[in-house]
N, C-alpha and C. Protein backbone atom coordinates (compact mmCIF):
# COMPACT_ATOMS: atom_id res chain seq x y z
N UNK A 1 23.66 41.86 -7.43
CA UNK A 1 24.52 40.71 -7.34
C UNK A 1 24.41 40.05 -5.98
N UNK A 2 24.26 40.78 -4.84
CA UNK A 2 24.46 40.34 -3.91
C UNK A 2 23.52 40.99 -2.86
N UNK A 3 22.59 40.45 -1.89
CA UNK A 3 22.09 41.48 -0.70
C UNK A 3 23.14 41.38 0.99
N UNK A 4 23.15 42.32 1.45
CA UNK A 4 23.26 42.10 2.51
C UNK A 4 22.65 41.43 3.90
N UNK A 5 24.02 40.63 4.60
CA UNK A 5 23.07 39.98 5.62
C UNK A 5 23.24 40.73 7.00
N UNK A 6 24.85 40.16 7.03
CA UNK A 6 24.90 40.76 7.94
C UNK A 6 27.00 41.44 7.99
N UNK A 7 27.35 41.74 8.98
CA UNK A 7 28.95 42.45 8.49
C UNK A 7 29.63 41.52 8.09
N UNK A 8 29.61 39.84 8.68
CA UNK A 8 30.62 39.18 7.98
C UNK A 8 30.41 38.23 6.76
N UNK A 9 28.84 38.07 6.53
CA UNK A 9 28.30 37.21 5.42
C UNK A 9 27.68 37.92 4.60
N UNK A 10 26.88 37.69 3.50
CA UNK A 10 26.21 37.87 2.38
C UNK A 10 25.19 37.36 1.95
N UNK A 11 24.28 37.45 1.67
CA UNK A 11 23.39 36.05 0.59
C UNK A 11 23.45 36.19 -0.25
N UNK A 12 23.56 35.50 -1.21
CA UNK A 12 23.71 35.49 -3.02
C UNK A 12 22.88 35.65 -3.26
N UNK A 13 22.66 36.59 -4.94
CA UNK A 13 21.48 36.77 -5.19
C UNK A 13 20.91 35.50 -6.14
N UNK A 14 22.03 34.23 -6.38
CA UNK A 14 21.79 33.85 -7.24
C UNK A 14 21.15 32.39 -6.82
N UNK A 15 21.61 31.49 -5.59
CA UNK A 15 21.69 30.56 -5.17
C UNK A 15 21.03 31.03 -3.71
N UNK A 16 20.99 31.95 -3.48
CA UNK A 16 20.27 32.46 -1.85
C UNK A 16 20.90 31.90 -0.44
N UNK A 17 21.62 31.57 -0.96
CA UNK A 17 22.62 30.91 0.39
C UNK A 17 23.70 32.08 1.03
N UNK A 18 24.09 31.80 2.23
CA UNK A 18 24.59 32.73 3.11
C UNK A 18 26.30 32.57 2.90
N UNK A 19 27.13 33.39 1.80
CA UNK A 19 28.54 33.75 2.12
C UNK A 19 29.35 34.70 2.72
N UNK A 20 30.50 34.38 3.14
CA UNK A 20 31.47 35.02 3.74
C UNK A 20 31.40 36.18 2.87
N UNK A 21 31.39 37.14 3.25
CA UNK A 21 31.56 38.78 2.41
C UNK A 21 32.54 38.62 1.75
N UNK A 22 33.75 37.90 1.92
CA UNK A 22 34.81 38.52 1.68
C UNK A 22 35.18 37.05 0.02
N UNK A 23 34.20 36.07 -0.22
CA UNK A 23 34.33 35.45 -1.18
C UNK A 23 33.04 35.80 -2.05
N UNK A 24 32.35 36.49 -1.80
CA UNK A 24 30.96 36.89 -2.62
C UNK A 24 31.28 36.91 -3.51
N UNK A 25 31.98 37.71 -4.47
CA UNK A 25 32.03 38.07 -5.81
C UNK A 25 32.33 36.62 -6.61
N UNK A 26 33.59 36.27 -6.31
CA UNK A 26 33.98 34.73 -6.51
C UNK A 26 32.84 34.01 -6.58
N UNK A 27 32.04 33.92 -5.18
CA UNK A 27 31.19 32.53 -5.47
C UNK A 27 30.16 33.66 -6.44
N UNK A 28 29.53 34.15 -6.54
CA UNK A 28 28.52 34.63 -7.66
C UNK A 28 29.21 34.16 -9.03
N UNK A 29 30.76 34.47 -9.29
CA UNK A 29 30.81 34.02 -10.84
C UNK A 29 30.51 32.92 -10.84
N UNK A 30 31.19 31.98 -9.51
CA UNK A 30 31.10 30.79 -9.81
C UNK A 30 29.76 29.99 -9.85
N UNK A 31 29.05 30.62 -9.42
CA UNK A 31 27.55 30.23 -8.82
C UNK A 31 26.46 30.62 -10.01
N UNK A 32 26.35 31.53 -10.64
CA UNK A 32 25.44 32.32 -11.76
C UNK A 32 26.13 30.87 -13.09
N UNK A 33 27.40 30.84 -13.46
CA UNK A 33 27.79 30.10 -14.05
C UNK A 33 27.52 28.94 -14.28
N UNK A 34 27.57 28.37 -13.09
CA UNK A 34 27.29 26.59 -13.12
C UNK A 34 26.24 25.44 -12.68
N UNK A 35 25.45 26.89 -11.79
CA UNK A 35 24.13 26.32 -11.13
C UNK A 35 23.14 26.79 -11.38
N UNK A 36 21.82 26.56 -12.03
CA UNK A 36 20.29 26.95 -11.83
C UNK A 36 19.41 26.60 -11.28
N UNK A 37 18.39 27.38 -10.76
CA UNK A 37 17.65 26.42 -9.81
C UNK A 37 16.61 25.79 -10.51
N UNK A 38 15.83 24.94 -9.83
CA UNK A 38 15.24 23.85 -10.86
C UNK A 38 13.62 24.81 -10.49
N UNK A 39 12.72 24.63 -11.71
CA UNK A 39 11.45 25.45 -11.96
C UNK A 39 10.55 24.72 -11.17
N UNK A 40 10.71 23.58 -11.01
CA UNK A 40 10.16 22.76 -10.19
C UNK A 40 9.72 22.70 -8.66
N UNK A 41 11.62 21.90 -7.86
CA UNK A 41 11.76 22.19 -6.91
C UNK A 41 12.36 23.36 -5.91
N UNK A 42 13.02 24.26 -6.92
CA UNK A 42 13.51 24.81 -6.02
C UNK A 42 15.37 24.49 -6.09
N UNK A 43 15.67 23.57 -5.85
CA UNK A 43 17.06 23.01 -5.68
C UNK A 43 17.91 23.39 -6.55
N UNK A 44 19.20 23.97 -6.33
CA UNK A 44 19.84 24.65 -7.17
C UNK A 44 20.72 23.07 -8.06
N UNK A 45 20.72 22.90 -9.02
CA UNK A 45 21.49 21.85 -9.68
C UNK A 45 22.67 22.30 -10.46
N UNK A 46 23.70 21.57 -10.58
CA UNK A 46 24.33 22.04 -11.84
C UNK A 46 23.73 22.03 -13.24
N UNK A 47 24.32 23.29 -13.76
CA UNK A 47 23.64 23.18 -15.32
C UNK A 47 23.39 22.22 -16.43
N UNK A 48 24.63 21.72 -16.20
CA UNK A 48 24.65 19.90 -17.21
C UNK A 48 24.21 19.11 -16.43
N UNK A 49 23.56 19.14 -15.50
CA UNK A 49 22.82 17.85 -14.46
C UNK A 49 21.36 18.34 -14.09
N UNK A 50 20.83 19.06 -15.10
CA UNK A 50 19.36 20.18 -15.11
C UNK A 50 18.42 19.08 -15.44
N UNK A 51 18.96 18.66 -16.90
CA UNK A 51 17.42 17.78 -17.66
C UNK A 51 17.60 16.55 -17.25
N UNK A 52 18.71 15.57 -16.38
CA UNK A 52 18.94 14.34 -15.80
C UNK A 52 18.01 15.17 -14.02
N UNK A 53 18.03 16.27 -13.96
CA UNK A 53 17.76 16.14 -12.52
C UNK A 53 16.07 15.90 -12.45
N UNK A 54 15.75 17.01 -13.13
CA UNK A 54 13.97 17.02 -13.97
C UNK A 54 13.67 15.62 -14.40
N UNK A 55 14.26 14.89 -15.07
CA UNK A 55 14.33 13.00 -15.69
C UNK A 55 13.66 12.22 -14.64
N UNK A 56 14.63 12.30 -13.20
CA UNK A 56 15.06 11.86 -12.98
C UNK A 56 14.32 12.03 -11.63
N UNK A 57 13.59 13.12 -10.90
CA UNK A 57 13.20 13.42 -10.03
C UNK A 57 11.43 13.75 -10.33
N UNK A 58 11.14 14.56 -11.10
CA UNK A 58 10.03 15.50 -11.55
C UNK A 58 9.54 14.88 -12.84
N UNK A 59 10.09 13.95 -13.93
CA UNK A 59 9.06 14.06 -15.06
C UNK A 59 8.01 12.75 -14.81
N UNK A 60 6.83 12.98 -15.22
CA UNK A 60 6.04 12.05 -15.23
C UNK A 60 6.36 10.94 -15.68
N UNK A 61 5.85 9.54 -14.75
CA UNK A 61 5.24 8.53 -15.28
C UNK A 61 4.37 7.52 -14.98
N UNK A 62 4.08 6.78 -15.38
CA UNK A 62 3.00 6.17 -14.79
C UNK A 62 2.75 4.95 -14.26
N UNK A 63 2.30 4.87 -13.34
CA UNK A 63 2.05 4.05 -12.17
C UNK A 63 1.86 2.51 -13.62
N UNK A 64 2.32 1.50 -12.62
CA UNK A 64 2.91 0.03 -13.65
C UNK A 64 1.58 -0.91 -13.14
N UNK A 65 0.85 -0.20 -11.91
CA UNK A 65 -0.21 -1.46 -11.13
C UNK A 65 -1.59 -0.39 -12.43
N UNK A 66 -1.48 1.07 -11.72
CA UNK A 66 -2.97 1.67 -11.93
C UNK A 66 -2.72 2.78 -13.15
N UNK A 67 -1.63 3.05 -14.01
CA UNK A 67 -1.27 3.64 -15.04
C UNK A 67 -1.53 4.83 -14.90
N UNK A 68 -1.63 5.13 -13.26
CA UNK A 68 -1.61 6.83 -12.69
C UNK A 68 -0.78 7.58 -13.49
N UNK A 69 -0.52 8.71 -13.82
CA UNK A 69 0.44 9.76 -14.02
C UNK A 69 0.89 10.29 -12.86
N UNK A 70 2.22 10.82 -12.67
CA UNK A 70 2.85 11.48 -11.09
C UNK A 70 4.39 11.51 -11.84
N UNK A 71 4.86 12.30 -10.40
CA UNK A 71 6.50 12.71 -10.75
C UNK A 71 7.13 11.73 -10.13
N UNK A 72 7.45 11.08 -10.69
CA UNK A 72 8.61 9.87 -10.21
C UNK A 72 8.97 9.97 -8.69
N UNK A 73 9.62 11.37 -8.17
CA UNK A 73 10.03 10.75 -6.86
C UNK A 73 8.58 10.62 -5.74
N UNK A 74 7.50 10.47 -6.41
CA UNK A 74 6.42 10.30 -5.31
C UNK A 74 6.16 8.89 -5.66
N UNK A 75 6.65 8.16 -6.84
CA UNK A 75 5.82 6.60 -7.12
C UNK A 75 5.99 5.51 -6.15
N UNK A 76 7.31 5.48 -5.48
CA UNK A 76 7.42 4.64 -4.61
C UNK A 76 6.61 4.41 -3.79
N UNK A 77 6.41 5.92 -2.89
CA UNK A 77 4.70 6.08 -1.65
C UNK A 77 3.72 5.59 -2.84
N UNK A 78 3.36 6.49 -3.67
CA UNK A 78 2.13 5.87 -4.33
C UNK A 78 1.95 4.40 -4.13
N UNK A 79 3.25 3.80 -4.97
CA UNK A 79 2.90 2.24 -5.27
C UNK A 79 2.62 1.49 -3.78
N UNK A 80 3.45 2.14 -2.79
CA UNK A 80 2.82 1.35 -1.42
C UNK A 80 2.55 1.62 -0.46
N UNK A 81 2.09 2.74 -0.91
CA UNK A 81 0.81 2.62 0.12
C UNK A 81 -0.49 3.34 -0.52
N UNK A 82 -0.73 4.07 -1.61
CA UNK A 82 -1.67 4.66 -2.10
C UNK A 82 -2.43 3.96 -3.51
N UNK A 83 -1.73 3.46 -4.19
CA UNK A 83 -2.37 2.78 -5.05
C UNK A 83 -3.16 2.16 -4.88
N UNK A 84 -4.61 2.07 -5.79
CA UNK A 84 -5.47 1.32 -5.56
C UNK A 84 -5.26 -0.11 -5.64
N UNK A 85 -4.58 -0.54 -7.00
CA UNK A 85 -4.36 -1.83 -7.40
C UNK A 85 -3.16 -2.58 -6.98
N UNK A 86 -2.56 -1.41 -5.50
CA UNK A 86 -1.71 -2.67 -4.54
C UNK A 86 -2.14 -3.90 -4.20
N UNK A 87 -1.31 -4.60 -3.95
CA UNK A 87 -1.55 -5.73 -3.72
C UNK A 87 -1.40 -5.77 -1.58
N UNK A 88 -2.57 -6.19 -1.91
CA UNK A 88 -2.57 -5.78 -0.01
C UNK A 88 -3.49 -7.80 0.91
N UNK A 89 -3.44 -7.78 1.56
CA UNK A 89 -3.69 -9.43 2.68
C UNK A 89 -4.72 -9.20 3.19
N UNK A 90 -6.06 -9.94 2.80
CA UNK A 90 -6.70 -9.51 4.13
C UNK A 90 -6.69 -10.42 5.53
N UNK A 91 -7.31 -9.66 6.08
CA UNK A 91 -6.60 -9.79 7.67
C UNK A 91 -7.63 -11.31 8.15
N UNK A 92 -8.61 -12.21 7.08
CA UNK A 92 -9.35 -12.83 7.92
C UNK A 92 -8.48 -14.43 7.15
N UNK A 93 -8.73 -14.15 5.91
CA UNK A 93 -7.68 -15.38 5.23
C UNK A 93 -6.49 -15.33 4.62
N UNK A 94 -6.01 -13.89 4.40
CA UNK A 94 -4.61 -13.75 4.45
C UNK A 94 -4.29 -14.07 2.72
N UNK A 95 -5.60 -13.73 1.96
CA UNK A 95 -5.59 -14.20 0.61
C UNK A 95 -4.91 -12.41 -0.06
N UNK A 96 -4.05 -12.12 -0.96
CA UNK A 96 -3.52 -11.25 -1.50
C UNK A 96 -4.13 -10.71 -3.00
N UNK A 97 -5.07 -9.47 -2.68
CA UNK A 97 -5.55 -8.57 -3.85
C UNK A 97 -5.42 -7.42 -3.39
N UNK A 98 -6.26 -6.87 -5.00
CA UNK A 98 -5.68 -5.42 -4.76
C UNK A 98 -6.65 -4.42 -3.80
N UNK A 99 -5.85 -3.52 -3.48
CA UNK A 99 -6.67 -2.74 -2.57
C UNK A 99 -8.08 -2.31 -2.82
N UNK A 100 -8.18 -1.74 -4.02
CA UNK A 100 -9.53 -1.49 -4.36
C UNK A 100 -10.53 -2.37 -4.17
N UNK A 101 -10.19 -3.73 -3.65
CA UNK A 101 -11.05 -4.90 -4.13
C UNK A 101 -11.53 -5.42 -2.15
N UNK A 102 -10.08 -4.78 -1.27
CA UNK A 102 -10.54 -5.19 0.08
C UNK A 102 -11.79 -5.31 0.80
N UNK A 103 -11.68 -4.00 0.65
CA UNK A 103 -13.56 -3.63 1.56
C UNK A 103 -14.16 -4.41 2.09
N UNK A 104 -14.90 -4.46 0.76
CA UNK A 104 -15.41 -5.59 -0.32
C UNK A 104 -15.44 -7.17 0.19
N UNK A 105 -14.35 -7.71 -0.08
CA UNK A 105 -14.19 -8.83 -0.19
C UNK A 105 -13.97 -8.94 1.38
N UNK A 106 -13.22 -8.34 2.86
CA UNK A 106 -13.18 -8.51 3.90
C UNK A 106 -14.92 -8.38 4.50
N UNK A 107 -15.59 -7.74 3.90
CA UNK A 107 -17.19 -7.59 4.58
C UNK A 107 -17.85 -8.80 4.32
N UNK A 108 -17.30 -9.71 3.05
CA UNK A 108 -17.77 -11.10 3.25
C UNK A 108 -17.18 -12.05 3.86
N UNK A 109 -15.92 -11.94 3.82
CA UNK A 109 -15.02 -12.92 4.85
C UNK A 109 -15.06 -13.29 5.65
N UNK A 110 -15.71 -11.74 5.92
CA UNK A 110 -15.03 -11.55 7.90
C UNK A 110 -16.51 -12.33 8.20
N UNK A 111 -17.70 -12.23 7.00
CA UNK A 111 -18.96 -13.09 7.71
C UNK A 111 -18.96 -14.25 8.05
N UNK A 112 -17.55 -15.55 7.35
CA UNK A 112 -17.82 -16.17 7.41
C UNK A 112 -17.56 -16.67 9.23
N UNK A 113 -17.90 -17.81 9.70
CA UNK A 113 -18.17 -18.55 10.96
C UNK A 113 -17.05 -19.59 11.05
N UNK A 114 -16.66 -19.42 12.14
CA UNK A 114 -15.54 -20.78 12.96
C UNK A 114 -15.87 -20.85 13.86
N UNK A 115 -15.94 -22.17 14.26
CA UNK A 115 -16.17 -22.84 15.49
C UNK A 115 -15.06 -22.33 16.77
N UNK A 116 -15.83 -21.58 17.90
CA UNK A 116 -14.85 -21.81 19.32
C UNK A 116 -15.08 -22.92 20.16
N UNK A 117 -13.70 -23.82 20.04
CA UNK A 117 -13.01 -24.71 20.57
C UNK A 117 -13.94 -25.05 22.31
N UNK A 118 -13.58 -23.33 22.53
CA UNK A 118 -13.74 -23.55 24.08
C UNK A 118 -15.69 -23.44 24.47
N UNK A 119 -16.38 -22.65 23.82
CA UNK A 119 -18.00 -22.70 24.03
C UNK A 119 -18.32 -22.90 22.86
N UNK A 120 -18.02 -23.79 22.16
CA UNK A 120 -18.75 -24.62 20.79
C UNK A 120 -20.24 -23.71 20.45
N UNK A 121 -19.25 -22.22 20.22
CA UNK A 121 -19.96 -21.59 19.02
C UNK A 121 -19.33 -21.22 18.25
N UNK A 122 -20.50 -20.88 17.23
CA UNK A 122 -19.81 -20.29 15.65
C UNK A 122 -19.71 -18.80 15.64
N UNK A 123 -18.54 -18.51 15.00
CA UNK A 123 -18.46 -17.07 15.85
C UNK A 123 -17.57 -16.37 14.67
N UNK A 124 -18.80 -15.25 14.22
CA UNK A 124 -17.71 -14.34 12.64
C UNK A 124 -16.57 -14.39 12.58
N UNK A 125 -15.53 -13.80 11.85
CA UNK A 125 -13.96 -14.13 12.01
C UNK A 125 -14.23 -12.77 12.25
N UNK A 126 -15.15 -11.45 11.93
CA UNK A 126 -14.68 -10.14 12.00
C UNK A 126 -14.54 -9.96 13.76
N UNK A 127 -15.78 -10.93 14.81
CA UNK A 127 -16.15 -10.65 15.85
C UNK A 127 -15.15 -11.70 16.73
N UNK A 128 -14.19 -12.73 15.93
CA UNK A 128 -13.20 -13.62 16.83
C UNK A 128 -12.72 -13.08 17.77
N UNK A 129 -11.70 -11.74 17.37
CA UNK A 129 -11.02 -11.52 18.12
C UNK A 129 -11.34 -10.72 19.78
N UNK A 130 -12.27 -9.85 19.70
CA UNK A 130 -13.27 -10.01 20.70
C UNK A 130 -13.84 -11.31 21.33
N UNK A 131 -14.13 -11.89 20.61
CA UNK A 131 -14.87 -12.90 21.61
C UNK A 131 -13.87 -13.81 21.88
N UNK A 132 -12.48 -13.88 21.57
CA UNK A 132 -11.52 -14.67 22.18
C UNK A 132 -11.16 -14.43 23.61
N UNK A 133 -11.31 -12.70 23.29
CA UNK A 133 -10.73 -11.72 24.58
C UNK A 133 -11.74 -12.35 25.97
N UNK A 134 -12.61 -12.56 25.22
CA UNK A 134 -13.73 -12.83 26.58
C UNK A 134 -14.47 -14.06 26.94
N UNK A 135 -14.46 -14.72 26.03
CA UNK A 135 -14.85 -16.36 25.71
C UNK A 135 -14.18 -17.02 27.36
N UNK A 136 -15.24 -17.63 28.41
CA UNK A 136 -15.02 -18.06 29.41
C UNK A 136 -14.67 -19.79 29.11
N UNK A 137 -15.26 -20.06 28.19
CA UNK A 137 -15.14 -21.30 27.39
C UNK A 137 -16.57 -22.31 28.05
N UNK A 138 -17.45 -21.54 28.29
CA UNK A 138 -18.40 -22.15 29.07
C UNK A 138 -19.88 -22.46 27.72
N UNK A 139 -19.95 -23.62 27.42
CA UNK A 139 -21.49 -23.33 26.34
C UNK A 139 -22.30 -22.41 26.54
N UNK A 140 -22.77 -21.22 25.41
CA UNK A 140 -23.72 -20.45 25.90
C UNK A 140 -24.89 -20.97 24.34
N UNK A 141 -25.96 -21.40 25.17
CA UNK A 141 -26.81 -22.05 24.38
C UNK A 141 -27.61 -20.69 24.30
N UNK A 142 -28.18 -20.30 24.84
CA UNK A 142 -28.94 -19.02 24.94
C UNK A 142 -28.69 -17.59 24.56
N UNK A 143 -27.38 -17.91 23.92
CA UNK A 143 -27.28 -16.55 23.03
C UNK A 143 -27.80 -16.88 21.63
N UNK A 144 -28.43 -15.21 21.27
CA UNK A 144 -28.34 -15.27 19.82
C UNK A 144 -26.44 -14.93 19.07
N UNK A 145 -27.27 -14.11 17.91
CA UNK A 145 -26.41 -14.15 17.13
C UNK A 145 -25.08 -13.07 18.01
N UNK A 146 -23.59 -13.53 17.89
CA UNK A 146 -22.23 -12.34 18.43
C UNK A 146 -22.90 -10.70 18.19
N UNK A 147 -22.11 -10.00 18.77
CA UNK A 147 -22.02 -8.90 18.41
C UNK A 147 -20.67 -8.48 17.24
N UNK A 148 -21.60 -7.38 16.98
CA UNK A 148 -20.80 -7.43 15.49
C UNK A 148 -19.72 -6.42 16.18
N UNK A 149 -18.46 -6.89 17.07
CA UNK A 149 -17.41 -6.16 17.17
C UNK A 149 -16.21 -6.19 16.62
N UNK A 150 -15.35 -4.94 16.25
CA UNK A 150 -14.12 -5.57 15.75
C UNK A 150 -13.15 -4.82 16.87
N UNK A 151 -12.10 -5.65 16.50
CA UNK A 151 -10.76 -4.85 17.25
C UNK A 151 -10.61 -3.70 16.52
N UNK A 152 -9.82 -2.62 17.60
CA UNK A 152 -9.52 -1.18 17.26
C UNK A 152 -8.81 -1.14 16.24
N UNK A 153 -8.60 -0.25 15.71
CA UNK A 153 -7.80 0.51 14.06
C UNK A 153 -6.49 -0.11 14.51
N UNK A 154 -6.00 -0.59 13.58
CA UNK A 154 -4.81 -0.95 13.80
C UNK A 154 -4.01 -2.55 15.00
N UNK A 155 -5.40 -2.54 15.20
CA UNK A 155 -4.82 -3.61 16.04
C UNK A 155 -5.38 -4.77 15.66
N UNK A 156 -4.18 -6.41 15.85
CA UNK A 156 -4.60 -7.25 14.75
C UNK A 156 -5.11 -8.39 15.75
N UNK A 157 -6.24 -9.49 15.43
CA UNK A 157 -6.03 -10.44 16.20
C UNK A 157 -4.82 -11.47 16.42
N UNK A 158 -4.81 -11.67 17.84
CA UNK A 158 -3.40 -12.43 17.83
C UNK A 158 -3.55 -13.90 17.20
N UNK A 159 -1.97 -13.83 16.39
CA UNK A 159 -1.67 -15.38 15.78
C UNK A 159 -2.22 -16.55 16.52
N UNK A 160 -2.02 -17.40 16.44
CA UNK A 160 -2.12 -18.49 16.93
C UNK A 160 -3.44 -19.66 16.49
N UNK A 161 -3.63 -19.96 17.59
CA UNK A 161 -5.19 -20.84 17.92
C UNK A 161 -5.75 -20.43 17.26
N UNK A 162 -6.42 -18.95 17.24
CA UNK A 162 -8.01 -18.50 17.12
C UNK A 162 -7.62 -18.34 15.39
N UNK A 163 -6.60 -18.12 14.45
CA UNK A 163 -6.56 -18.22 13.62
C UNK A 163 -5.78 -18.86 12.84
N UNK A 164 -6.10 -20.17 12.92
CA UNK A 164 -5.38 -21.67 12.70
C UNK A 164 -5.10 -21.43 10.54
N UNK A 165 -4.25 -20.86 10.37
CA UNK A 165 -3.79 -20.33 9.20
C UNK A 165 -2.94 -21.57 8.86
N UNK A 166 -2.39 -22.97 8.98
CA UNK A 166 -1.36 -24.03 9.01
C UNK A 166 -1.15 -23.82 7.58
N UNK A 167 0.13 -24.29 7.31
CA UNK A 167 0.16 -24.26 5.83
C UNK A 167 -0.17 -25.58 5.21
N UNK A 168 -0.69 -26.61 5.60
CA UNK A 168 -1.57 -27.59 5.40
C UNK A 168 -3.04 -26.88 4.86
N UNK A 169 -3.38 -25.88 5.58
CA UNK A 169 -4.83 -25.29 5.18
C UNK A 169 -4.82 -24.40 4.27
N UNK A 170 -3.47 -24.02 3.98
CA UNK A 170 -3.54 -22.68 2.68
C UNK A 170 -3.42 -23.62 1.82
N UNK A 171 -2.85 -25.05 1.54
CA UNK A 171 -2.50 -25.81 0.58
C UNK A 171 -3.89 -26.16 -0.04
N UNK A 172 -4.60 -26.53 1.20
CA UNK A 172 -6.00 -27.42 0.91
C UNK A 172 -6.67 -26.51 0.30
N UNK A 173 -6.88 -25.21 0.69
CA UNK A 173 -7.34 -23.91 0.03
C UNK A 173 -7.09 -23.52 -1.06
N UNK A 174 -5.63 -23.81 -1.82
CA UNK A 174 -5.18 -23.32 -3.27
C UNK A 174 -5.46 -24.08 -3.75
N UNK A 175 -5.70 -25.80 -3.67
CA UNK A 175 -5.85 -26.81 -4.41
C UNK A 175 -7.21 -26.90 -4.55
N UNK A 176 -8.20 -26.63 -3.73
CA UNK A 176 -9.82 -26.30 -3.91
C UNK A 176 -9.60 -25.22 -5.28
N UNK A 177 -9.13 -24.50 -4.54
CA UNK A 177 -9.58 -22.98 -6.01
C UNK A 177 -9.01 -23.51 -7.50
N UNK A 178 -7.75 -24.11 -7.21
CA UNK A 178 -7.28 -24.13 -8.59
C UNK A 178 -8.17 -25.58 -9.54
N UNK A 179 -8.84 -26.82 -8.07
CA UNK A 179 -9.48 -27.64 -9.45
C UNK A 179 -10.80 -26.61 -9.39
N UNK A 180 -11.47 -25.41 -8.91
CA UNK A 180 -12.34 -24.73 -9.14
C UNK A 180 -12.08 -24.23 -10.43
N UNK A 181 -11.52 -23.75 -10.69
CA UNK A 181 -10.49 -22.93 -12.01
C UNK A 181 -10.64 -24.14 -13.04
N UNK A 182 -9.84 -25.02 -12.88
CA UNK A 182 -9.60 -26.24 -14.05
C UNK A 182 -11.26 -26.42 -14.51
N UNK A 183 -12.11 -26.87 -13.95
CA UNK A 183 -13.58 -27.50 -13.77
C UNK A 183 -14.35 -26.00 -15.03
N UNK A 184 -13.92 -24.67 -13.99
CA UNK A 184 -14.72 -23.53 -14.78
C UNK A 184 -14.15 -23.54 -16.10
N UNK A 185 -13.22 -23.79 -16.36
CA UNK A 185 -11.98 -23.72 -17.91
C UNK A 185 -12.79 -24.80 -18.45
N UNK A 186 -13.09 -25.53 -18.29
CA UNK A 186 -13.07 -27.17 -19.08
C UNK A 186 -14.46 -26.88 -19.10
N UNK A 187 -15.54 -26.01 -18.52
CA UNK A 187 -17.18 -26.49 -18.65
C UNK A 187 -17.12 -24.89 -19.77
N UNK A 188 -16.25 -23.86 -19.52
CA UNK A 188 -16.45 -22.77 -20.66
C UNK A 188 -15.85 -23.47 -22.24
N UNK A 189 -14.85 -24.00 -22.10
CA UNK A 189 -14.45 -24.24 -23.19
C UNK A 189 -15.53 -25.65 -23.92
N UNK A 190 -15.98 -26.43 -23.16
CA UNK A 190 -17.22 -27.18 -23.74
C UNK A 190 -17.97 -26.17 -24.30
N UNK A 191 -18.54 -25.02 -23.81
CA UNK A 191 -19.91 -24.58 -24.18
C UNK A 191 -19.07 -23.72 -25.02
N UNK A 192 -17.92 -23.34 -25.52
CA UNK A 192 -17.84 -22.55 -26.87
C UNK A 192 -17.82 -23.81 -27.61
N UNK A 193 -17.15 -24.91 -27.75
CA UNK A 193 -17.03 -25.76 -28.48
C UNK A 193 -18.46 -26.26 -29.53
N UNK A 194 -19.45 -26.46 -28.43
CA UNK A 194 -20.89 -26.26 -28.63
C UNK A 194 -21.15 -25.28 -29.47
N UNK A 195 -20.93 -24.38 -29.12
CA UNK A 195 -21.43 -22.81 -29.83
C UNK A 195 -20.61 -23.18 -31.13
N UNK A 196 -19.80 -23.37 -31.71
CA UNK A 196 -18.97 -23.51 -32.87
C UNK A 196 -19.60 -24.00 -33.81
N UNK A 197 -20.31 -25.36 -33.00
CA UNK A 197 -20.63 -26.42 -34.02
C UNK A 197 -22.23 -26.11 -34.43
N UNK A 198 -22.98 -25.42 -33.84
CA UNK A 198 -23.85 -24.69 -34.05
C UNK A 198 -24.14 -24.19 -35.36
């Protein structure tokens, strides 16, 4: 029923927690009675709050982005920060997909070229932020191509100037893609139309 701890406490044998000697017996009825521990975690629950605790904490389900399987109280981390098919920014146009797709899509981005203001060169977006750091603003006609540097893990280029993001330019940017979209819709749906009459 009970082990010894020490002269004035106890540990239960049932709940493993440390009581007063002198209520042991008491808390064991009361304790064997109304609490089990969960097969799972560990955590002693009440008995009518067993299959809501398991529900509710521990039973599977599945991820709503990547249709993972997991125990509920881990989906939250999953969904943000481990899931593949988060939805994550990349850091050169600030356009929103899913993680699996970053890499990827930042190794072409970051190729593309913007003009510096101050030595009227074209200069990667991956290698900007470096060459902002150091850019004397003096023409250098006689370089080749930047070095392919990036800023350290975690560290972002600073806002401003060097990445002229205006919301004039995200506008001009969504309205490019979307008559891109309209144009691709309207030249697929010609060529099934075609195909029909075939």
């Amino acid at each position: 029923m009970a082990v010894v701890a020490d002269d004035t406490t106890r540990i239960c044998s049932h709940c493993e927690r440390s009581i007063p000697s002198s209520n042991i017996d008491l808390h064991y009825a009361h304790c064997s009675r109304n609490l089990e521990k969960c097969k799972v975690c560990g955590d002693m629950v009440p008995k009518r709050h067993a299959e809501e605790h398991f529900l509710n904490t521990h039973a599977p389900v599945s991820c709503s982005l990547c249709s993972e399987m997991m125990e509920r109280d881990i989906l939250a981390v999953h969904t943000g920060e481990n899931c593949p098919q988060r939805i994550v920014t990349c850091e050169f146009c600030e356009f929103p997909l899913p993680a699996i797709d970053l890499a990827e899509h930042q190794e072409v981005c970051g190729s593309r070229t913007e003009l510096c203001h101050l030595c009227n060169r074209y200069i990667r977006l991956r290698e900007r932020y470096n060459h902002d750091r150091h850019c004397e603003g003096v023409p250098d006609h006689s370089a080749g191509p930047s070095s392919n540097i990036r800023p350290p893990q975690g560290e972002h280029p600073p806002r401003g100037r060097s990445n002229e993001f205006s919301p004039r330019r995200i506008l001009f940017t969504i309205a490019i893609t979307g008559i891109a979209v309209l144009l691709g819709s309207l030249f697929y749906q010609k060529k099934m139309e075609n195909n029909q009459v075939h």
